[in-house]
Protein backbone atom coordinates (compact mmCIF):
# COMPACT_ATOMS: atom_id res chain seq x y z
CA UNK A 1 17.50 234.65 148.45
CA UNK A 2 13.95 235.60 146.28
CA UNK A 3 11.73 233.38 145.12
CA UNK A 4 12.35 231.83 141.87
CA UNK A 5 10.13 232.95 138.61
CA UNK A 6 8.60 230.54 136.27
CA UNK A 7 8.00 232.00 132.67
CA UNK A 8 6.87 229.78 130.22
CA UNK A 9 6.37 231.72 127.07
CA UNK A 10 3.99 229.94 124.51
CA UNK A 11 3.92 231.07 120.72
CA UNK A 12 0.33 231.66 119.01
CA UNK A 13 -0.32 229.09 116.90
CA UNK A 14 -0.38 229.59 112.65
CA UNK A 15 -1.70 232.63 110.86
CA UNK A 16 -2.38 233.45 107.18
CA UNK A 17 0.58 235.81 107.75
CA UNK A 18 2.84 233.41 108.95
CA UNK A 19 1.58 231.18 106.30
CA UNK A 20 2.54 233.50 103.42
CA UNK A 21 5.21 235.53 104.89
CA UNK A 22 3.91 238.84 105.93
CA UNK A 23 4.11 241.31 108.30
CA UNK A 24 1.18 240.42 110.49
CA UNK A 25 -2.06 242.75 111.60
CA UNK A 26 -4.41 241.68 114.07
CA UNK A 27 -5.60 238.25 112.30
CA UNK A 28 -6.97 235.58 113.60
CA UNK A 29 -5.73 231.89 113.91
CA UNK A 30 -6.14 230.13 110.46
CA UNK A 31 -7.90 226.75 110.19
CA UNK A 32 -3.91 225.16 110.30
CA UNK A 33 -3.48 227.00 113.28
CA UNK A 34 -7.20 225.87 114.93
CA UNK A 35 -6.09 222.23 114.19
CA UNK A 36 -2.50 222.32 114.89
CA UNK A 37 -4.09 223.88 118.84
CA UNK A 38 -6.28 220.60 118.70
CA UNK A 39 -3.89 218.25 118.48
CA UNK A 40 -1.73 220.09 120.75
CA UNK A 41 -0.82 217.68 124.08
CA UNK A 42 -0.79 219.38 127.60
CA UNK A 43 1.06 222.22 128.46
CA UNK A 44 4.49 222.05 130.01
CA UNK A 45 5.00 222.39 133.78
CA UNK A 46 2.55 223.18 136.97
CA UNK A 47 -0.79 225.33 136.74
CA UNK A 48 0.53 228.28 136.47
CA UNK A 49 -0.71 231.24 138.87
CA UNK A 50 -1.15 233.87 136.50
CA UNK A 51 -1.99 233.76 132.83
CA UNK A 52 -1.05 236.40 130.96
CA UNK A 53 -1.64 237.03 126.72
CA UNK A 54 -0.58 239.77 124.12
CA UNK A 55 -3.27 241.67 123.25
CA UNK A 56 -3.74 240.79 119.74
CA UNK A 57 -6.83 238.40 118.66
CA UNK A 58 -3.85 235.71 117.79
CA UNK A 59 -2.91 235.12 121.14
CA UNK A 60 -6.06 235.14 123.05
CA UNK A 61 -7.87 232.84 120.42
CA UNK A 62 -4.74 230.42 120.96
CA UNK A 63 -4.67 231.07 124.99
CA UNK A 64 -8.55 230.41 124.86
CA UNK A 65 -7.92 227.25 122.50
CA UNK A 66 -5.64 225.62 125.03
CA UNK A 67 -8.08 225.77 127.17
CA UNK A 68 -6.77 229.07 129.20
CA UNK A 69 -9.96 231.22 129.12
CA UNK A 70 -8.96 233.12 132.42
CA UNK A 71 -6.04 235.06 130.79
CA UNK A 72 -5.29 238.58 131.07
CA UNK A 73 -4.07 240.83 127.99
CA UNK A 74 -0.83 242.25 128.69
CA UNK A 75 0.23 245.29 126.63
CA UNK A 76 4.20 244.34 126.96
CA UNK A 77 3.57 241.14 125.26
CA UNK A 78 2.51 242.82 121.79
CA UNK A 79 4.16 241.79 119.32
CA UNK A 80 6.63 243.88 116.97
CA UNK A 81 5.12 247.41 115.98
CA UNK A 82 5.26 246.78 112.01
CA UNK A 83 4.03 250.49 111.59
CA UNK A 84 3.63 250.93 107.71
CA UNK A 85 4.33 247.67 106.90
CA UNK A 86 2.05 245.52 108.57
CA UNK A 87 -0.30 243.93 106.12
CA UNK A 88 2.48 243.61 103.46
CA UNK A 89 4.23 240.49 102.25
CA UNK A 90 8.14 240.92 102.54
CA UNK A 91 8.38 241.22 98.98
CA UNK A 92 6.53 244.00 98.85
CA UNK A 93 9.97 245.58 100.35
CA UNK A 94 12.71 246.82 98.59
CA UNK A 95 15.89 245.04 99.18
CA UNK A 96 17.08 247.47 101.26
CA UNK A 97 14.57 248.14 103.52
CA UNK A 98 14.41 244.17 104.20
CA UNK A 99 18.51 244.39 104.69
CA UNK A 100 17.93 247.25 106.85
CA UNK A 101 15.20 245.49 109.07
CA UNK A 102 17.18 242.32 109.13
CA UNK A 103 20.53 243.45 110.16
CA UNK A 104 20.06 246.44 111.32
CA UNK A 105 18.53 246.34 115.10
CA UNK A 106 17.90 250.60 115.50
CA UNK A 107 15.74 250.40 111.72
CA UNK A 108 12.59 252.01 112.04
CA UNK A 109 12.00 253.80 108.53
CA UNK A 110 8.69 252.06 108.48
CA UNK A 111 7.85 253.92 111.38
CA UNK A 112 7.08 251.21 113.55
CA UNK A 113 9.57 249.35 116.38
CA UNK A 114 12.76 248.98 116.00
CA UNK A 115 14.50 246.01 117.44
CA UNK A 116 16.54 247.87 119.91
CA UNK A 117 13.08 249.45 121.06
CA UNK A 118 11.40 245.81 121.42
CA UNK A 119 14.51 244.41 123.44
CA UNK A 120 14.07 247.33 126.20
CA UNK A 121 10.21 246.82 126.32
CA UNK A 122 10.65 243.09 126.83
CA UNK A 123 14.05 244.01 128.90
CA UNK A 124 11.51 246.27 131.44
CA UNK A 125 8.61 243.60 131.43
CA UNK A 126 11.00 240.93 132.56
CA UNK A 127 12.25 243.13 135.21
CA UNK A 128 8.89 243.58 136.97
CA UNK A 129 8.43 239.56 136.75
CA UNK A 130 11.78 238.68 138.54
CA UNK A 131 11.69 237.68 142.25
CA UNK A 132 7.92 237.11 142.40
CA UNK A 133 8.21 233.95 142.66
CA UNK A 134 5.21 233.32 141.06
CA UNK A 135 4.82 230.57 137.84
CA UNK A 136 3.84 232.78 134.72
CA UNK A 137 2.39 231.32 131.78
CA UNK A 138 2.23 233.95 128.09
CA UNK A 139 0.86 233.28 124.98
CA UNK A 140 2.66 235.99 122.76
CA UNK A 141 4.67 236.36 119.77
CA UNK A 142 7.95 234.94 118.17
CA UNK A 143 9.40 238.12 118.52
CA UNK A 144 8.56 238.55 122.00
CA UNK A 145 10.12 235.45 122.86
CA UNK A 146 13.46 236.11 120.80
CA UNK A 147 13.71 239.24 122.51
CA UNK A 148 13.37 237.50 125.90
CA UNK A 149 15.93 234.89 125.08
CA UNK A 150 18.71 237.80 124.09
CA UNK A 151 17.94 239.18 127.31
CA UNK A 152 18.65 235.93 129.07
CA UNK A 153 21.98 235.32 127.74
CA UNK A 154 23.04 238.91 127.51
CA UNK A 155 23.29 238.40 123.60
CA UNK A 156 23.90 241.40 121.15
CA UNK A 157 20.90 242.82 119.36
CA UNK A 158 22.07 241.79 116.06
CA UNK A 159 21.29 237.92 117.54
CA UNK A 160 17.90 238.60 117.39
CA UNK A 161 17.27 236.93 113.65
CA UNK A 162 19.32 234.35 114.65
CA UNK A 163 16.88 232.63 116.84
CA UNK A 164 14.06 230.28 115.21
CA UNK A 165 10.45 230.32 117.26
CA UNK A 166 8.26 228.40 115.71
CA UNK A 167 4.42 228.40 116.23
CA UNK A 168 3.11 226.48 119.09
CA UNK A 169 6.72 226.12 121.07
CA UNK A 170 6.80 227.11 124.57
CA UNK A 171 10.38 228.30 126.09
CA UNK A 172 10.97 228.57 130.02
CA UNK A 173 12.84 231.33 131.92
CA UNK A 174 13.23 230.71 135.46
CA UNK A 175 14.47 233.55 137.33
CA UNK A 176 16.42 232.92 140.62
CA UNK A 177 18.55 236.23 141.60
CA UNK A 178 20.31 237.19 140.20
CA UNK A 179 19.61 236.30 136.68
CA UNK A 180 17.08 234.47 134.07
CA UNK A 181 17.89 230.99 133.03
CA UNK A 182 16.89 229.26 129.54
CA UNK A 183 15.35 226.14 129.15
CA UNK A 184 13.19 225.50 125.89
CA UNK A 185 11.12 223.12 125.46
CA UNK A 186 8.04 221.90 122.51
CA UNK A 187 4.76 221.52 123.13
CA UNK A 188 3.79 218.13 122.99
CA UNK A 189 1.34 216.67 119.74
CA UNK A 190 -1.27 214.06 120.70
CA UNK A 191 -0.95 210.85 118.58
């Protein structure tokens, strides 16, 4: 039998983008996000053995805010390829681009990542995780962590809207062969 995995994804904290619904660039953690980080309890589980980031300034000013300065950037854990529209608030989209991005998993008229292409990057990056045994903690992106959950439970691409990640939330894959299990969990708030 291998050695069981421990993934604990963490979500950067809050950006302007999030804030006014936009397809995010590489901005930094807004003054909600800095505070919402401060009051942010412990994170969940063991010290992990590696820690791993996306290599946007988002997740490595919210790695480095939890107090994980010794984390590596790791390319898989980019978030969504917005091409074109990144930058632009959704309503700067015509209704049927947004349709096409939000139901359609293989859209990529803005030239950027389609959903299908996301789920096999994050599909391949789990793959060389699984039987390592080692305990993995990776500050990344909502979408990264969707896309991890759909692999999980074999879901359908067309899921992948379906699942809410909020900033700050950390979810937890174990992998013991021959499959990843769920657990999700929140990041607990000082009082």
């Amino acid at each position: 039998m291998s050695a069981v995995t421990r993934l604990t994804l963490i979500t950067h904290a809050i950006t302007d983008a999030v804030q006014s619904a936009r397809f995010p660039a590489d901005e930094p953690l807004n003054s909600l996000g800095e505070r919402s980080i401060a009051g942010a309890g412990g994170l969940p589980g063991p010290a992990p053995d590696r820690i791993l980031h996306g290599p946007e300034l988002r997740t490595e000013q919210t790695a480095k805010a939890l107090g994980r300065n010794n984390g590596t950037s790791e390319p898989a854990l980019r978030d969504v390829d917005h091409g074109t529209w990144s930058g632009k608030s959704m309503s700067d989209l015509t209704p049927d681009q947004l349709t096409g991005w939000l139901t359609d998993p293989d859209y990529d008229s803005h030239g950027g990542e389609s959903i299908t292409a996301l789920l096999a990057r994050v599909h391949t990056w789990l793959d060389t995780l699984s039987g390592t045994g080692a305990r993995i903690l990776a500050i990344t992106h909502p979408a990264i962590v969707r896309a991890a959950i759909l692999h999980t439970l074999h879901a359908p691409p067309e899921s992948f809207w379906r699942i809410d990640i909020p900033p700050l939330t950390a979810t937890t894959l174990h992998h013991r062969s021959p499959a990843w299990s769920l657990r999700s969990t929140a990041l607990e708030l000082s009082r």
